[in-house]
Protein backbone atom coordinates (compact mmCIF):
# COMPACT_ATOMS: atom_id res chain seq x y z
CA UNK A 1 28.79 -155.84 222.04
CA UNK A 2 25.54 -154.43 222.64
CA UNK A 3 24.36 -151.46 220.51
CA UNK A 4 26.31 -153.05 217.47
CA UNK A 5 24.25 -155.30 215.00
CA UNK A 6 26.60 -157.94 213.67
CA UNK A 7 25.90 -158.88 209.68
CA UNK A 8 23.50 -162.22 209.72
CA UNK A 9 26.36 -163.60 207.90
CA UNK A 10 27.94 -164.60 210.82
CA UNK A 11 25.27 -167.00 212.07
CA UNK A 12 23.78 -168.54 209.19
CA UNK A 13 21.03 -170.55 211.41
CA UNK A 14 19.74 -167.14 212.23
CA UNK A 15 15.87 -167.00 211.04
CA UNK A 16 14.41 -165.05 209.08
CA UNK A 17 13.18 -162.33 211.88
CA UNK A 18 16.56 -162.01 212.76
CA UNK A 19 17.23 -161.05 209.33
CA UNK A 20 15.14 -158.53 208.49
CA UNK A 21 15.35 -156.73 211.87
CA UNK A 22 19.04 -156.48 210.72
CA UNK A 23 18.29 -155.07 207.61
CA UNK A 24 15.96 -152.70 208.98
CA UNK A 25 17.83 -151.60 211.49
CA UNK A 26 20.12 -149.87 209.51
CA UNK A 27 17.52 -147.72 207.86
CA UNK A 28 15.49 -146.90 210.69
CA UNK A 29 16.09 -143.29 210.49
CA UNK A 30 14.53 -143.38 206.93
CA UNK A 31 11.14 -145.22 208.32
CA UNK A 32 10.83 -143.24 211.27
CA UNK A 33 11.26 -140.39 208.97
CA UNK A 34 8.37 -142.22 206.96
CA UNK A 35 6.32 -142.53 210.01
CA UNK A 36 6.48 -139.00 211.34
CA UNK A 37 5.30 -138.01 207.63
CA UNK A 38 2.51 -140.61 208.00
CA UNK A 39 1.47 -139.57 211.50
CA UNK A 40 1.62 -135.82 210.48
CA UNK A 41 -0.63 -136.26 207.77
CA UNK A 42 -3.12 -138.41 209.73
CA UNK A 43 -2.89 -135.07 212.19
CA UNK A 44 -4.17 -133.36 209.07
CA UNK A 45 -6.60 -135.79 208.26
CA UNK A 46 -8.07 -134.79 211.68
CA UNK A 47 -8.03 -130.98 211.64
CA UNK A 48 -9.89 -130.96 208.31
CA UNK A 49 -12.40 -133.47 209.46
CA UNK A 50 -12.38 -130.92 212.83
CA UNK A 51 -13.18 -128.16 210.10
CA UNK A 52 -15.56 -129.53 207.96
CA UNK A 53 -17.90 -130.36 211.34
CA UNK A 54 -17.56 -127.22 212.20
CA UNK A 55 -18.93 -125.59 208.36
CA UNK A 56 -21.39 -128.33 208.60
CA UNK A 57 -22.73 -127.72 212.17
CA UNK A 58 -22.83 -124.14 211.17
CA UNK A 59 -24.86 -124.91 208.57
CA UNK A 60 -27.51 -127.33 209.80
CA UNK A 61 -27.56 -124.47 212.75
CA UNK A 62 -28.72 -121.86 209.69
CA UNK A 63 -30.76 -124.33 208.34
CA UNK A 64 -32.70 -125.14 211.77
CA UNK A 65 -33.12 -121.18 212.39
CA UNK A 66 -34.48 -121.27 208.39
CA UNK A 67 -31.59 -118.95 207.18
CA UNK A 68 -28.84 -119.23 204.74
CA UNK A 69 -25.34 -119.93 205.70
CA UNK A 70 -23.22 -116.94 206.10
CA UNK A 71 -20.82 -116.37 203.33
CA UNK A 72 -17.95 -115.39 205.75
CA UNK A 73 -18.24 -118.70 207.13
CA UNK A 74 -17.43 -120.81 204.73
CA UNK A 75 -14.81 -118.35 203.92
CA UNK A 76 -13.02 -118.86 206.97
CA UNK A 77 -13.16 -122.36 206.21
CA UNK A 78 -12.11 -123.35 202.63
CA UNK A 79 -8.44 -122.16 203.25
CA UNK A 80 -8.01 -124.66 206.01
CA UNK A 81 -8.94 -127.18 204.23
CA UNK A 82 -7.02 -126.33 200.69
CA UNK A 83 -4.16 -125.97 202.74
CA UNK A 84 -4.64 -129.51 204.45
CA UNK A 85 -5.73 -130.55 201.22
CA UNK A 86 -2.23 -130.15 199.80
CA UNK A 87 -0.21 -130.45 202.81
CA UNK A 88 -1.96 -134.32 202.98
CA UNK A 89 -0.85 -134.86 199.26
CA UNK A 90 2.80 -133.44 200.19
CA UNK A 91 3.58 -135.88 203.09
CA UNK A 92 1.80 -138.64 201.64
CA UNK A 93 4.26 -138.23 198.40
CA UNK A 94 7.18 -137.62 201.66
CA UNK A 95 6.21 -140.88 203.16
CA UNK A 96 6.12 -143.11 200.48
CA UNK A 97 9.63 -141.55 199.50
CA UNK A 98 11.38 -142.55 202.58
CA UNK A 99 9.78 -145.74 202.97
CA UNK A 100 11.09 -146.56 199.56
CA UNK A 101 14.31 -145.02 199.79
CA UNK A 102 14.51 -147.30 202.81
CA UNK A 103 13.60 -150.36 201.11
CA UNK A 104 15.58 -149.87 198.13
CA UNK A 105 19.08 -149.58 200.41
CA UNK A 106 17.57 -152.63 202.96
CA UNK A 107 17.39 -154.47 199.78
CA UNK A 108 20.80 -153.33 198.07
CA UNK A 109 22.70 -154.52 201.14
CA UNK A 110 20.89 -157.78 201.59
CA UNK A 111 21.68 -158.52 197.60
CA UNK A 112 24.63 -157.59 198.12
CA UNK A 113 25.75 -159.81 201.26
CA UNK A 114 23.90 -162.85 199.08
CA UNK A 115 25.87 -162.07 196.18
CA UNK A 116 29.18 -161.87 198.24
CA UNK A 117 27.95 -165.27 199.85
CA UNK A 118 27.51 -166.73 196.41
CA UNK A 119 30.65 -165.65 195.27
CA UNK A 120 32.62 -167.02 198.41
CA UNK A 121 31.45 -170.46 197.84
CA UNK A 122 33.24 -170.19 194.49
CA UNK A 123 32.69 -173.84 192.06
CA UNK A 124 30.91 -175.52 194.81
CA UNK A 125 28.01 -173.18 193.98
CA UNK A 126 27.17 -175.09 190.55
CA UNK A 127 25.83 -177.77 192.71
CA UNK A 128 22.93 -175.01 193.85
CA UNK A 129 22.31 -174.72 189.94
CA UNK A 130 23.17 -172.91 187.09
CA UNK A 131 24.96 -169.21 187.86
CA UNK A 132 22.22 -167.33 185.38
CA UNK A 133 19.27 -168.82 187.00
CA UNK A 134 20.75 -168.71 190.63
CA UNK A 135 21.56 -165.00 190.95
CA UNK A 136 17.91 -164.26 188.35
CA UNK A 137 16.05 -166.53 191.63
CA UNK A 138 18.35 -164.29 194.26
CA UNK A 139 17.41 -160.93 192.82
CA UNK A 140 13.74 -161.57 192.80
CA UNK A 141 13.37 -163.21 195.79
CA UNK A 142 14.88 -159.74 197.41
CA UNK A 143 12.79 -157.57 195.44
CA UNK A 144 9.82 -159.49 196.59
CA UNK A 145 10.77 -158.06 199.86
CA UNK A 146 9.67 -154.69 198.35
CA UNK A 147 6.27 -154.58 200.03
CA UNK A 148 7.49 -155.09 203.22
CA UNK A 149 9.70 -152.80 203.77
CA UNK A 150 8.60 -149.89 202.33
CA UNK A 151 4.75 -150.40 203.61
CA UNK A 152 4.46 -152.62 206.01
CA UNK A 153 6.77 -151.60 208.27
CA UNK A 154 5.30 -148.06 208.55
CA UNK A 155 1.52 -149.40 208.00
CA UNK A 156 2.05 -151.81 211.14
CA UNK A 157 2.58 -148.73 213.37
CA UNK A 158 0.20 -146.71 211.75
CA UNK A 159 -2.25 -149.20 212.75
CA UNK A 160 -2.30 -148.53 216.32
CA UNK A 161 -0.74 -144.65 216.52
CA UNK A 162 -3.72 -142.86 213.88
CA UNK A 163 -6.77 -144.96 215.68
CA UNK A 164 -5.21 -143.32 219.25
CA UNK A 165 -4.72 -140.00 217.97
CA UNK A 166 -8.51 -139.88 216.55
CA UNK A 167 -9.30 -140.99 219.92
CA UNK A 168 -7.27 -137.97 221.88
CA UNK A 169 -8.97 -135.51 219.41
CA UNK A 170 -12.31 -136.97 220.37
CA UNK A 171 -12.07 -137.17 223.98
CA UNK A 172 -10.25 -133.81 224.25
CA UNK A 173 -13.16 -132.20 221.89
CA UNK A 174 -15.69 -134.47 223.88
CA UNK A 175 -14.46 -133.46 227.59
């Protein structure tokens, strides 16, 4: 059935990939969420670079004509920039919610389909090893999944969206 992700658990010779996709799937509203936040900020990031050109072209323009630089227009700067100031802070706090969020519930299901695996294969499991130092091994082999999920996911994108964004700026400023 297309459009329906089965659980892993059906096909135990599924890799790895196949795995996490799964398990990301199901919060991908949560890291797009974290994305958008991301890519909003880096949109930010931009406009108070754009401003502080601007204050500092104005000024080497004062300096080259040997004058001061006009109060007013570093007025009509500095709230631009404390407002992108904290609006950066805001949405960086926003992303790194959601990404977390995300990974927290990725890795709640997934230790929770192990531990219902475990559980299913009932006294045959004590040839895998004791029960204390199975499930301790389980649990922080998923929470080792931590940085993945909540940063690398939306970093990977990140990658390639912020450097093409700075480069629309630029050629739109630059054309």
């Amino acid at each position: 059935m297309k459009g329906r992700m089965t659980s892993p658990m059906a096909d135990p010779r599924r890799g790895v990939d196949s795995w996490l996709r799964w398990l990301l799937a199901s919060q991908r509203t949560l890291l797009l969420t974290a994305l958008l936040t991301a890519l909003a900020g880096a949109g930010l990031f931009i406009l108070q670079s754009w401003l502080l050109a601007g204050l500092f072209s104005d000024w080497l323009r004062a300096w080259q004509a040997g004058e001061l630089l006009q109060p007013r227009a570093l007025w009509a700067v500095l709230p631009g920039l404390a407002v992108c100031l904290v609006l950066r802070a805001l949405l960086q706090h926003a992303r790194e919610y959601y990404a977390e969020l995300a990974s927290l519930r990725a890795r709640n299901l997934l230790r929770g389909l192990l531990l219902q695996r475990l559980a299913m294969l009932g006294p045959a499991r004590r040839v895998l090893g004791a029960d204390g130092q199975l499930t301790t091994g389980l649990l922080e082999q998923v929470d080792a999944l931590d940085s993945y999920m909540a940063r690398y996911q939306v970093q990977s994108r990140l990658v390639v969206l912020v450097p093409l964004a700075i480069l629309l700026a630029t050629a739109w400023y630059s054309l």
